[in-house]
PDB file of N, CA and C in Angstrom:
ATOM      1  N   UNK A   1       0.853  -9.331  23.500  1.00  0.00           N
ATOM      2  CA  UNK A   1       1.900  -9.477  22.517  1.00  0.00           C
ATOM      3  C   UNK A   1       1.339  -9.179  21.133  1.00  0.00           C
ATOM      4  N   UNK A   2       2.198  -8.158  20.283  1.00  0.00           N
ATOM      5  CA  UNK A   2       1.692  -8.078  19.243  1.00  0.00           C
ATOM      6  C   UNK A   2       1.538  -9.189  18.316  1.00  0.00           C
ATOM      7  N   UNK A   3       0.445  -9.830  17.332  1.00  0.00           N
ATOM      8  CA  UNK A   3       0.231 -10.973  16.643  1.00  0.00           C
ATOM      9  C   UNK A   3       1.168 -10.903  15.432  1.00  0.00           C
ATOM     10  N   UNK A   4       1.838 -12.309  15.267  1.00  0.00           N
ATOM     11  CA  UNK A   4       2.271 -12.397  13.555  1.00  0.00           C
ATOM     12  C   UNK A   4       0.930 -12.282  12.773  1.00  0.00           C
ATOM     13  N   UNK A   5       1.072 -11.872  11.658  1.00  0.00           N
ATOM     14  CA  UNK A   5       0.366 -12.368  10.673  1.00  0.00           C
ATOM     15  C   UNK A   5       0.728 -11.696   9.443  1.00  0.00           C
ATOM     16  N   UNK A   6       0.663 -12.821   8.547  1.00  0.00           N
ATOM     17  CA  UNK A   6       0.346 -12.312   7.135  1.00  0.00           C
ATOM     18  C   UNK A   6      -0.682 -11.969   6.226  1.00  0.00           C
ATOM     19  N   UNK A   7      -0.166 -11.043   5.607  1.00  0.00           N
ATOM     20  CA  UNK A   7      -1.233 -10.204   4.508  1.00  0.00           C
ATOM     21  C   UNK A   7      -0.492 -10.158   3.054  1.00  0.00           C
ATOM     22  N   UNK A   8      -1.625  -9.544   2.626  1.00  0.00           N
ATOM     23  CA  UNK A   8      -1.239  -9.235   0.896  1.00  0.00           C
ATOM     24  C   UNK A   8      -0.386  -8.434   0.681  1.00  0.00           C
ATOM     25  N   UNK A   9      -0.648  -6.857   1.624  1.00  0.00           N
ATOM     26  CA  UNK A   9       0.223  -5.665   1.197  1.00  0.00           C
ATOM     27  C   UNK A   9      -0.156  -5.175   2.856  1.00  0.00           C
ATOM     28  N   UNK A  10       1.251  -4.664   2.758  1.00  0.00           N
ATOM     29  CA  UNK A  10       1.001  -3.603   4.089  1.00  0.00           C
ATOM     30  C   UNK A  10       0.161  -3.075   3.711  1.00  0.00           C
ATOM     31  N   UNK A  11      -0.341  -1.447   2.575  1.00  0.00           N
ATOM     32  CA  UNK A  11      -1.493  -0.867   2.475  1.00  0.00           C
ATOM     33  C   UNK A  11      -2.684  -1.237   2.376  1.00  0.00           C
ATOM     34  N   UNK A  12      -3.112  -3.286   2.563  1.00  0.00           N
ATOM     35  CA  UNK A  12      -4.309  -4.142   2.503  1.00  0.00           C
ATOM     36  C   UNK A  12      -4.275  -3.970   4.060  1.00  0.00           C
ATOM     37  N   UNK A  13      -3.537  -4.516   4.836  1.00  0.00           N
ATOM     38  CA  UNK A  13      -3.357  -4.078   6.148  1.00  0.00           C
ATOM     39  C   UNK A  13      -3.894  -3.045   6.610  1.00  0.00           C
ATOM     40  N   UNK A  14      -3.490  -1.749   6.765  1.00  0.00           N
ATOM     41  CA  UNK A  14      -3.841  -0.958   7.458  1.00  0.00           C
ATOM     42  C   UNK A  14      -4.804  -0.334   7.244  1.00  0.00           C
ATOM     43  N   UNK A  15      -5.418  -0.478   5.363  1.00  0.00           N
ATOM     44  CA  UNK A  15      -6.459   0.192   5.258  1.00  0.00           C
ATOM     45  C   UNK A  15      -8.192  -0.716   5.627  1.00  0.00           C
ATOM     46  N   UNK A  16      -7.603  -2.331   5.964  1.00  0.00           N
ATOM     47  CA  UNK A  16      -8.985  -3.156   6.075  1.00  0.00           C
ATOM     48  C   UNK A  16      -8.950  -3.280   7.531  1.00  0.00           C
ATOM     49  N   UNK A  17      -8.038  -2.386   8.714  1.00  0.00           N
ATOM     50  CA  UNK A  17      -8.449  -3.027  10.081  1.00  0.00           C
ATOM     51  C   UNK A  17      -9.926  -1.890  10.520  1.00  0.00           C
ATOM     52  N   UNK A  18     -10.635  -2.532  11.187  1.00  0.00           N
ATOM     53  CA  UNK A  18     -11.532  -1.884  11.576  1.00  0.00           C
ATOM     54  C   UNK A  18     -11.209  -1.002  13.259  1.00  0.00           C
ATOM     55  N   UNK A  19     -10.143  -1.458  13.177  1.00  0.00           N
ATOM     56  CA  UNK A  19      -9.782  -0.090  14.668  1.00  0.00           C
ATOM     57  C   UNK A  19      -8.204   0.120  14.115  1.00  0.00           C
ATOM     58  N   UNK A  20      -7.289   1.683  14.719  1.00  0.00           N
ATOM     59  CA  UNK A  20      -6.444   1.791  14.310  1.00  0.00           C
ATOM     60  C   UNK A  20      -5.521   0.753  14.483  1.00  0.00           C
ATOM     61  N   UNK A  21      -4.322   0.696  13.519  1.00  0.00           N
ATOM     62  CA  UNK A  21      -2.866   0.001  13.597  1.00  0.00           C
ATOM     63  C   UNK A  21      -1.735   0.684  13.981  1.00  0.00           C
ATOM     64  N   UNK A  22      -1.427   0.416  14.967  1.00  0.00           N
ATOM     65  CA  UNK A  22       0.284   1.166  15.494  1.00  0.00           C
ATOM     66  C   UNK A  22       0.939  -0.148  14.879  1.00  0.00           C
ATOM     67  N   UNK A  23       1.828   1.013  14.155  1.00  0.00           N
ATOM     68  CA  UNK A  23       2.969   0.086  13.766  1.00  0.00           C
ATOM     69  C   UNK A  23       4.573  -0.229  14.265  1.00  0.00           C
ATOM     70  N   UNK A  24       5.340  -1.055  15.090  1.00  0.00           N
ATOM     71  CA  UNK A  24       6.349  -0.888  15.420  1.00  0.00           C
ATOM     72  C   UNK A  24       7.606  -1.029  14.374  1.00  0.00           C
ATOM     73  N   UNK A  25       7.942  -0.278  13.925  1.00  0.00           N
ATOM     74  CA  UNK A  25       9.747  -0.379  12.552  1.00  0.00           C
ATOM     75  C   UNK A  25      10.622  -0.597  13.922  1.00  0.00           C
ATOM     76  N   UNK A  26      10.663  -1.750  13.756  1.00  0.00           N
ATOM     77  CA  UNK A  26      12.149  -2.110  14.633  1.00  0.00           C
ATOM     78  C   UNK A  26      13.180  -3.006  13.583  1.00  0.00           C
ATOM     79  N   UNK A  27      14.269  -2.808  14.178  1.00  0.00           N
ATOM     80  CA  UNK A  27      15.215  -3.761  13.714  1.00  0.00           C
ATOM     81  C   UNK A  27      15.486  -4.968  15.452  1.00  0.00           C
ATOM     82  N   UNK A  28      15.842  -6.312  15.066  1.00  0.00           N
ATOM     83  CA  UNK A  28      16.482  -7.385  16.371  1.00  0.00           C
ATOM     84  C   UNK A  28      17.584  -6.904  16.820  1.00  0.00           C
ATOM     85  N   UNK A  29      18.620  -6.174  15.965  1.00  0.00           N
ATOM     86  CA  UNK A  29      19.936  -5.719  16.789  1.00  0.00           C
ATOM     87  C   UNK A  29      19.871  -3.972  17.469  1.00  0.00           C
ATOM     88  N   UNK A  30      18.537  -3.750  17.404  1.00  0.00           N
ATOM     89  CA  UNK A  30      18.382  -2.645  18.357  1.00  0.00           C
ATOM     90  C   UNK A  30      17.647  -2.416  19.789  1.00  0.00           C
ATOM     91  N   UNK A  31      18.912  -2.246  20.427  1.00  0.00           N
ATOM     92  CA  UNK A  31      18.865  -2.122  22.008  1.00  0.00           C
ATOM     93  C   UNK A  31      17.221  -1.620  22.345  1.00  0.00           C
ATOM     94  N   UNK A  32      16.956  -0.305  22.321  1.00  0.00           N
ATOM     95  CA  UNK A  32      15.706   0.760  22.379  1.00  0.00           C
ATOM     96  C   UNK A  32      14.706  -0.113  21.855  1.00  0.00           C
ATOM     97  N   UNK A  33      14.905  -0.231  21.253  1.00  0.00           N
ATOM     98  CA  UNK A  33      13.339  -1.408  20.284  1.00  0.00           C
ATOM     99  C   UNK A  33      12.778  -2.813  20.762  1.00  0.00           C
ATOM    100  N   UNK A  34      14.290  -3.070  21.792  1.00  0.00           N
ATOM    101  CA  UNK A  34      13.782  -4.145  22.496  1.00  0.00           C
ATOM    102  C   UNK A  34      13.569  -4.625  23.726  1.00  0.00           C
ATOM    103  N   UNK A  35      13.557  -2.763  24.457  1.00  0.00           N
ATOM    104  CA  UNK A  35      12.697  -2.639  25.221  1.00  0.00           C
ATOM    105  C   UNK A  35      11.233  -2.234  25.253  1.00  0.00           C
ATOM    106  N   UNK A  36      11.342  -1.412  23.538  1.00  0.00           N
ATOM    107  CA  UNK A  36       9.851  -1.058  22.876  1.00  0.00           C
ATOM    108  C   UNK A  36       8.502  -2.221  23.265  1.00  0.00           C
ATOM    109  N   UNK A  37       9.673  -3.128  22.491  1.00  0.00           N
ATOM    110  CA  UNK A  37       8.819  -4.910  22.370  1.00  0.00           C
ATOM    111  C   UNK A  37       8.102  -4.973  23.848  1.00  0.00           C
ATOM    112  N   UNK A  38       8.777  -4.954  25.016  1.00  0.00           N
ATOM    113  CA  UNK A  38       8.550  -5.720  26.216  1.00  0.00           C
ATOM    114  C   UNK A  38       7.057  -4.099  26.649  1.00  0.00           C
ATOM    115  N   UNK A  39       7.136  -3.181  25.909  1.00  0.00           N
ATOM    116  CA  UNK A  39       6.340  -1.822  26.593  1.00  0.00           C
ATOM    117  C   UNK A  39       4.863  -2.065  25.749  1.00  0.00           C
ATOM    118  N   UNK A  40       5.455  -2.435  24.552  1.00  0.00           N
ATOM    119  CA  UNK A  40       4.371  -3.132  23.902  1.00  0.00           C
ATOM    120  C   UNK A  40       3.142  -3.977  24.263  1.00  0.00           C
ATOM    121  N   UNK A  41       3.668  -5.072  24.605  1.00  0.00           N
ATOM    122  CA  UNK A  41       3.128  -6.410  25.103  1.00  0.00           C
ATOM    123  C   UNK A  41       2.298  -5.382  26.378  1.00  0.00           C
ATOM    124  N   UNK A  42       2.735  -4.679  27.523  1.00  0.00           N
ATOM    125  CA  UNK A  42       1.849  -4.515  28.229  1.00  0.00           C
ATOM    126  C   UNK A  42       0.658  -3.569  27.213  1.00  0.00           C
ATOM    127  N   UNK A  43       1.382  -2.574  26.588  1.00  0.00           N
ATOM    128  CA  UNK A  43       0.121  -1.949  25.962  1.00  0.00           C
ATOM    129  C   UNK A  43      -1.058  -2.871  25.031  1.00  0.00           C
ATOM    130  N   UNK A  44      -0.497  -3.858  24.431  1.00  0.00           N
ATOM    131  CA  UNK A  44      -1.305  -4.418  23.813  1.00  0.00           C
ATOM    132  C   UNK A  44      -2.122  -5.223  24.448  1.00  0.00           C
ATOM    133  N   UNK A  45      -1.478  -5.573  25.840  1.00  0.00           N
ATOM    134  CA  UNK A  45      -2.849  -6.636  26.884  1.00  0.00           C
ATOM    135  C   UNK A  45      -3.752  -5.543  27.451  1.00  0.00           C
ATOM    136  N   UNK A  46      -3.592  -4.057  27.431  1.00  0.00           N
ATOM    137  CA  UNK A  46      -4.501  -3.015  27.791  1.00  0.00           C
ATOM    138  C   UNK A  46      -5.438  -2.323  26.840  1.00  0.00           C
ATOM    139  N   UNK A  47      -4.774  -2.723  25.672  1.00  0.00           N
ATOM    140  CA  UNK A  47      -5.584  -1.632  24.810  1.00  0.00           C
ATOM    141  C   UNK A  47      -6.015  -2.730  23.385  1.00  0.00           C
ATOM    142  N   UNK A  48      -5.588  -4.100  23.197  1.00  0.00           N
ATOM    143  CA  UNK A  48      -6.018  -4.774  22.299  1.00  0.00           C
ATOM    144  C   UNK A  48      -7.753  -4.648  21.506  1.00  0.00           C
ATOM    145  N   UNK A  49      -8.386  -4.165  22.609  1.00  0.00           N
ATOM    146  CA  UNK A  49      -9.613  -4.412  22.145  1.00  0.00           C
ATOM    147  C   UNK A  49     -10.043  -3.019  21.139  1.00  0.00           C
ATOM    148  N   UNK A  50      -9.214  -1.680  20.961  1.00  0.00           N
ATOM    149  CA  UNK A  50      -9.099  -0.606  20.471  1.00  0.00           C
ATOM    150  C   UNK A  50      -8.192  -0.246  19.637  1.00  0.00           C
ATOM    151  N   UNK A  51      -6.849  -0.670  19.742  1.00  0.00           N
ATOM    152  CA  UNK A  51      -6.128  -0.591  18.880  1.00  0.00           C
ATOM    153  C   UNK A  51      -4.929  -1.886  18.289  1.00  0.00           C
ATOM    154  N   UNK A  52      -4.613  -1.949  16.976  1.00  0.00           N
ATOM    155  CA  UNK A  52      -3.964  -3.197  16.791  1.00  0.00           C
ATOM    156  C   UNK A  52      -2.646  -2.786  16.629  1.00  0.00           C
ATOM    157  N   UNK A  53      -1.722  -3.534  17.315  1.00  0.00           N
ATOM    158  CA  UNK A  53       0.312  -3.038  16.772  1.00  0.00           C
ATOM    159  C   UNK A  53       0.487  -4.697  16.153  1.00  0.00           C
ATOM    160  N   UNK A  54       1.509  -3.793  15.578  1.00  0.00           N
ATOM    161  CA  UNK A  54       1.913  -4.449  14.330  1.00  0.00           C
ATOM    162  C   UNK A  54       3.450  -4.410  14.485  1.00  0.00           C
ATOM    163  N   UNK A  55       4.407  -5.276  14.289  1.00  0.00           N
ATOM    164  CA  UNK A  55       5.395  -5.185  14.590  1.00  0.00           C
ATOM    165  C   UNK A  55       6.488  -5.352  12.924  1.00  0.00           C
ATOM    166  N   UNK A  56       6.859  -4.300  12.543  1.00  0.00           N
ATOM    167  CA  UNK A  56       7.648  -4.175  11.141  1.00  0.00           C
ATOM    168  C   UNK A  56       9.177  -4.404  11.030  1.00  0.00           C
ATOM    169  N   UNK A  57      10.042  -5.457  10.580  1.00  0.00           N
ATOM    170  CA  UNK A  57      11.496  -5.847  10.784  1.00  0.00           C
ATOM    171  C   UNK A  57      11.782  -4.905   9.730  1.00  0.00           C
ATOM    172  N   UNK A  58      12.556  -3.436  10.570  1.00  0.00           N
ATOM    173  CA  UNK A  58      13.028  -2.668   8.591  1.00  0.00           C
ATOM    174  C   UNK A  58      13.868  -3.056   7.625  1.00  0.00           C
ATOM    175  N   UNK A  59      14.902  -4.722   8.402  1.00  0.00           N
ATOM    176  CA  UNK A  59      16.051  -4.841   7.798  1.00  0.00           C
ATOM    177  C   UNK A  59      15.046  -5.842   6.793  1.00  0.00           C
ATOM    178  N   UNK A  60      14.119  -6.654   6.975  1.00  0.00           N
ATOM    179  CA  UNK A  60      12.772  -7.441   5.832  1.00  0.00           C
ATOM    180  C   UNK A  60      12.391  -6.427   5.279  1.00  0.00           C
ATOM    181  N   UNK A  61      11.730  -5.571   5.216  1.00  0.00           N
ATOM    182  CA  UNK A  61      11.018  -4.356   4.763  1.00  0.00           C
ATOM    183  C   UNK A  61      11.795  -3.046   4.445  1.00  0.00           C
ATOM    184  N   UNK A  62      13.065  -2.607   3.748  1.00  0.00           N
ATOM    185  CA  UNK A  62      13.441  -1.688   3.905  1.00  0.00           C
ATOM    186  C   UNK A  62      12.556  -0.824   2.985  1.00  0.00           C
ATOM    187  N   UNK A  63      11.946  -1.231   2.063  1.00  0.00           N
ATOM    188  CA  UNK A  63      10.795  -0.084   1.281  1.00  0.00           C
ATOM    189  C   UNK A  63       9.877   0.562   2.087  1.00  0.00           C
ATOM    190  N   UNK A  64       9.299  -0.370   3.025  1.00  0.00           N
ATOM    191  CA  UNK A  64       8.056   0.006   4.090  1.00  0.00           C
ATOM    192  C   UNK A  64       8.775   1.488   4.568  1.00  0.00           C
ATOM    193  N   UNK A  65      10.220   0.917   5.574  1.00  0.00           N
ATOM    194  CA  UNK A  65      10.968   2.106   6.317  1.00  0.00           C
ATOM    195  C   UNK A  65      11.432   3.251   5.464  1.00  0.00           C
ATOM    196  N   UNK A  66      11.789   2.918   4.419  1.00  0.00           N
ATOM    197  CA  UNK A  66      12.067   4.557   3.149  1.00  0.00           C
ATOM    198  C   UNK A  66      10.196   4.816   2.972  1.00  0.00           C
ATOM    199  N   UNK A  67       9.337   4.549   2.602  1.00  0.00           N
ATOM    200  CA  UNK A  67       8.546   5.286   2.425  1.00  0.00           C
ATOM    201  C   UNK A  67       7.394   5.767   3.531  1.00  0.00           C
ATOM    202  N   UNK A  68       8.220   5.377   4.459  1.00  0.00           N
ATOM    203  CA  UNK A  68       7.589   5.935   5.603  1.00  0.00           C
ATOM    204  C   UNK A  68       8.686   6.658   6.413  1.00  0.00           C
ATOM    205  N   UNK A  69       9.471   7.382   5.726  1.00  0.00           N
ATOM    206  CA  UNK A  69      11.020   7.826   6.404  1.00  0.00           C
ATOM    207  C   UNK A  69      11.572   7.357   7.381  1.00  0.00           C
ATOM    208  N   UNK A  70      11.428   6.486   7.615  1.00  0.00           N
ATOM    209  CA  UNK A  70      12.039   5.682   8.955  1.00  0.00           C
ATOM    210  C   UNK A  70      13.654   5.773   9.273  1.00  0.00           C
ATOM    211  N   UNK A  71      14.046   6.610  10.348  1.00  0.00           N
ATOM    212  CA  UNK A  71      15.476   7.595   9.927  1.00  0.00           C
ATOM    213  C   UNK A  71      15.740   6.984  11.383  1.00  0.00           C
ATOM    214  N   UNK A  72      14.792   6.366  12.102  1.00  0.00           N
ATOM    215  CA  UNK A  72      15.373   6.353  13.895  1.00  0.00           C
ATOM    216  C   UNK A  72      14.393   5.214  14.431  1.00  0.00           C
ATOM    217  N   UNK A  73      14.969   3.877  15.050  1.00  0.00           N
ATOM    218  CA  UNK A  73      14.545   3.022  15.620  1.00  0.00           C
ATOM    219  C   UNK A  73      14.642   3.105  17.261  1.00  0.00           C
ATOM    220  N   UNK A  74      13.575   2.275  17.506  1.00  0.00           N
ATOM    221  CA  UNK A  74      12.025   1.950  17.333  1.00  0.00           C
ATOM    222  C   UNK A  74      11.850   3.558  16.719  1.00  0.00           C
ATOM    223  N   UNK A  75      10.655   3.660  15.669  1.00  0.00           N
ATOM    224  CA  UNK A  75       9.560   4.447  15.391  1.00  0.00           C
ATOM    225  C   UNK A  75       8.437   3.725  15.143  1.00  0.00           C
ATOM    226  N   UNK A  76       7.089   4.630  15.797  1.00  0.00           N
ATOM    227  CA  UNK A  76       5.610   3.844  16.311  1.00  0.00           C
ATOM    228  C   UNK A  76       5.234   4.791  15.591  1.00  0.00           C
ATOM    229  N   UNK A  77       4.176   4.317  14.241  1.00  0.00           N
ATOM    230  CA  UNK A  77       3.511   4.757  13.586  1.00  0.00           C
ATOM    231  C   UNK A  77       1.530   4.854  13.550  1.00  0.00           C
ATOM    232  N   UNK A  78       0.792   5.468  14.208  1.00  0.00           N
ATOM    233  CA  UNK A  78      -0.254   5.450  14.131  1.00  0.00           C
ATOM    234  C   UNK A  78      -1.416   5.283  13.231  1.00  0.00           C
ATOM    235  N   UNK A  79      -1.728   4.453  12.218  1.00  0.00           N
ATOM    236  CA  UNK A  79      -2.437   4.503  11.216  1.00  0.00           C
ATOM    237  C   UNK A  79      -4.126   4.343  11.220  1.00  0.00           C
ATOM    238  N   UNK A  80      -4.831   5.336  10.903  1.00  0.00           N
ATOM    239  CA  UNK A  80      -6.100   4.928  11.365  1.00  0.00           C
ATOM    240  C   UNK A  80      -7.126   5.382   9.872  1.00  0.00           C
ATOM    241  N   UNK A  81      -7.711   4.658   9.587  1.00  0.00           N
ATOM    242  CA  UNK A  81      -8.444   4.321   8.111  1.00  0.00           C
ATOM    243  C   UNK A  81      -7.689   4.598   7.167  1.00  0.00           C
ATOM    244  N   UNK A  82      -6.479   3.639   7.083  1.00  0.00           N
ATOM    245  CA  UNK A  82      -5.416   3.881   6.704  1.00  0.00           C
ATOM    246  C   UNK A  82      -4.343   4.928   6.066  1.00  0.00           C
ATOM    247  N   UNK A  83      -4.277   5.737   6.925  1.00  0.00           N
ATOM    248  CA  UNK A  83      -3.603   7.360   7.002  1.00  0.00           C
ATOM    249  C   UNK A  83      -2.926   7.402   8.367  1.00  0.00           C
ATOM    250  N   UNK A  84      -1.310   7.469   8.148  1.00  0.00           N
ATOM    251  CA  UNK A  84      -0.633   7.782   8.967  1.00  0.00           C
ATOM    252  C   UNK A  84      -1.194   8.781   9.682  1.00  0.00           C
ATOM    253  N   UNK A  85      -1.448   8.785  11.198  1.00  0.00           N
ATOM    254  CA  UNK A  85      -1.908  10.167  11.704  1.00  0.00           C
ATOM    255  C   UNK A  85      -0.710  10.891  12.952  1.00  0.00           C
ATOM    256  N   UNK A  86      -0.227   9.575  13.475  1.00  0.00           N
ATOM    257  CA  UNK A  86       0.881  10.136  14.824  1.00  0.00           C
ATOM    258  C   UNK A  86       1.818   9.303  14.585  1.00  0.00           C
ATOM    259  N   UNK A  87       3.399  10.059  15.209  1.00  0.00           N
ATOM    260  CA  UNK A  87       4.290   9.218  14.896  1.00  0.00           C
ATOM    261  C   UNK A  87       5.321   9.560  16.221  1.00  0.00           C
ATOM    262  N   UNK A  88       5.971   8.348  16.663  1.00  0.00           N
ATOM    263  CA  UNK A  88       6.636   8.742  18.021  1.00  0.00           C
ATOM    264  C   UNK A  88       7.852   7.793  17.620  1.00  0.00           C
ATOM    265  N   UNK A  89       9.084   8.622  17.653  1.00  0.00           N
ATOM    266  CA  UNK A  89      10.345   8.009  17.621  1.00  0.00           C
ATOM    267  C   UNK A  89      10.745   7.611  19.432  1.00  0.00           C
ATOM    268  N   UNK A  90      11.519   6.447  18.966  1.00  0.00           N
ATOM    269  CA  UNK A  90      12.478   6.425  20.661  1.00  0.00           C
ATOM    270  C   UNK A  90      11.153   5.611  21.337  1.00  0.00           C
ATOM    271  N   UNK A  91      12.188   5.352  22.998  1.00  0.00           N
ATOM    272  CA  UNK A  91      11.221   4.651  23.762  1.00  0.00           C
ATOM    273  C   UNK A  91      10.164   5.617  24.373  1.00  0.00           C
ATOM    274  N   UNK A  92       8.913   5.184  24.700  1.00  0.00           N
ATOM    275  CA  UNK A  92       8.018   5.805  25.403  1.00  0.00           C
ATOM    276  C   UNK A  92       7.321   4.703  26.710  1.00  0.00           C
ATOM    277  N   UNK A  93       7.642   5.101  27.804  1.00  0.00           N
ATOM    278  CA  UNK A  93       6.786   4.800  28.850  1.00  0.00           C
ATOM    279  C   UNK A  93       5.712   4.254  28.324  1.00  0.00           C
ATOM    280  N   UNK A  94       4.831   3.028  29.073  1.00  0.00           N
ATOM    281  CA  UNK A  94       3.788   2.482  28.502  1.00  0.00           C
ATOM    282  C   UNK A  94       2.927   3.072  28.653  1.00  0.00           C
ATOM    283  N   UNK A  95       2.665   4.178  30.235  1.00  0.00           N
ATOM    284  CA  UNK A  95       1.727   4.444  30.649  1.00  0.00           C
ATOM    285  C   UNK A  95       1.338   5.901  29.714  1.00  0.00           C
ATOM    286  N   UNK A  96       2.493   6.187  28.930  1.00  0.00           N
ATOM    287  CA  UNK A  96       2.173   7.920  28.607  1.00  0.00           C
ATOM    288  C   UNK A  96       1.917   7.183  26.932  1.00  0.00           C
ATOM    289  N   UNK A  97       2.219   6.399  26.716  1.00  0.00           N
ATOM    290  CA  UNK A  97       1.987   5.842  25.080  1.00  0.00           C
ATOM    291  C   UNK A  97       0.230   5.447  24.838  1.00  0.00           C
ATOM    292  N   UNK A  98      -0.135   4.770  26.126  1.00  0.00           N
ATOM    293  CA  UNK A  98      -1.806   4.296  25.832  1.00  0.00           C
ATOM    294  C   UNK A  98      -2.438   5.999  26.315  1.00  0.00           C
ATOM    295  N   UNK A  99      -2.098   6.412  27.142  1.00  0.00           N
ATOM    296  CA  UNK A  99      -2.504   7.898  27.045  1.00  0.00           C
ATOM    297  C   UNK A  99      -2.629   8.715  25.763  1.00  0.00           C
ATOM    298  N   UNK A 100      -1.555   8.652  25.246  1.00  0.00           N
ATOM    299  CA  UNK A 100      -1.798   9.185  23.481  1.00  0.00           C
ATOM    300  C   UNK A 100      -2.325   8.121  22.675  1.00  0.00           C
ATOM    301  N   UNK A 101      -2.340   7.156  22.952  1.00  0.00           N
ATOM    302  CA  UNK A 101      -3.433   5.918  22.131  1.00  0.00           C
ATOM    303  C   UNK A 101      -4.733   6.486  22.420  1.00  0.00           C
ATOM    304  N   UNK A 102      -4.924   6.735  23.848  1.00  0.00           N
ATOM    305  CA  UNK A 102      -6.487   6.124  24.294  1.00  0.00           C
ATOM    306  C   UNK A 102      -7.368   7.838  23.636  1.00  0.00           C
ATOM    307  N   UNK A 103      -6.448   8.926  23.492  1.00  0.00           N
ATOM    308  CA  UNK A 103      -6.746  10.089  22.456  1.00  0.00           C
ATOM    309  C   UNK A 103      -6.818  10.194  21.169  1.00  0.00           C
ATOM    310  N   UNK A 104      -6.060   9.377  20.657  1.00  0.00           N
ATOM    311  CA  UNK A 104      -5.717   9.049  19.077  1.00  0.00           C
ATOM    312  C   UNK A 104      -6.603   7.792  18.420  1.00  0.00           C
ATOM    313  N   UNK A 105      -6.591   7.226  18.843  1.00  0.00           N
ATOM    314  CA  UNK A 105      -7.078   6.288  18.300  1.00  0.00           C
ATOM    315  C   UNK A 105      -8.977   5.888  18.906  1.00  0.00           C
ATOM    316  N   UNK A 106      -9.533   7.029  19.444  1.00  0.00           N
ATOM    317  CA  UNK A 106     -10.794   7.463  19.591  1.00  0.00           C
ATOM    318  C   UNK A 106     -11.635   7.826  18.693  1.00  0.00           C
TER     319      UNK A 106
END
């Protein structure tokens, strides 16, 4: 399961983790996103030790989602020494998502 936590600034976030951050922009009243959540949780009990997700509410954050164009929920944002590098709109299979993790975030 992805962890709560708080920080200073999203850009303190992503630029102090020492392995990449996938970020999830979901909204609670979206269907797709909350099956994202449940595809998540398995990826994150597989791949926790390599990569960190982060889970972003855009309707709390709508600055985060405009300056990261966030036009289509769920969108999974890849950030690694803090620089957006991959970005995947819509649901993705868990098994084909840690596949482009376990490449990306290498």
């Amino acid at each position: 399961m992805a962890t709560k936590k708080k920080f200073g600034s999203f850009r303190e976030l992503i630029a102090s983790s020492s392995k990449p951050v996938l970020v999830d922009f979901y909204a609670p009243w979206c269907g797709p996103c909350q099956m994202m959540a449940k595809i998540l949780e398995e990826v994150n009990a597989r791949m926790s030790q390599s990569v960190q997700i982060v889970k972003i509410n855009t309707e709390n954050y709508p600055d985060l989602a405009s300056q990261y164009r966030i036009q289509s929920l769920p969108t999974l944002v890849l950030f690694k020494q803090g620089q957006p590098i991959d970005r995947i709109e819509g649901v993705v299979p868990a098994q084909k998502l840690i596949e482009r993790l376990q490449i990306l975030a290498s």
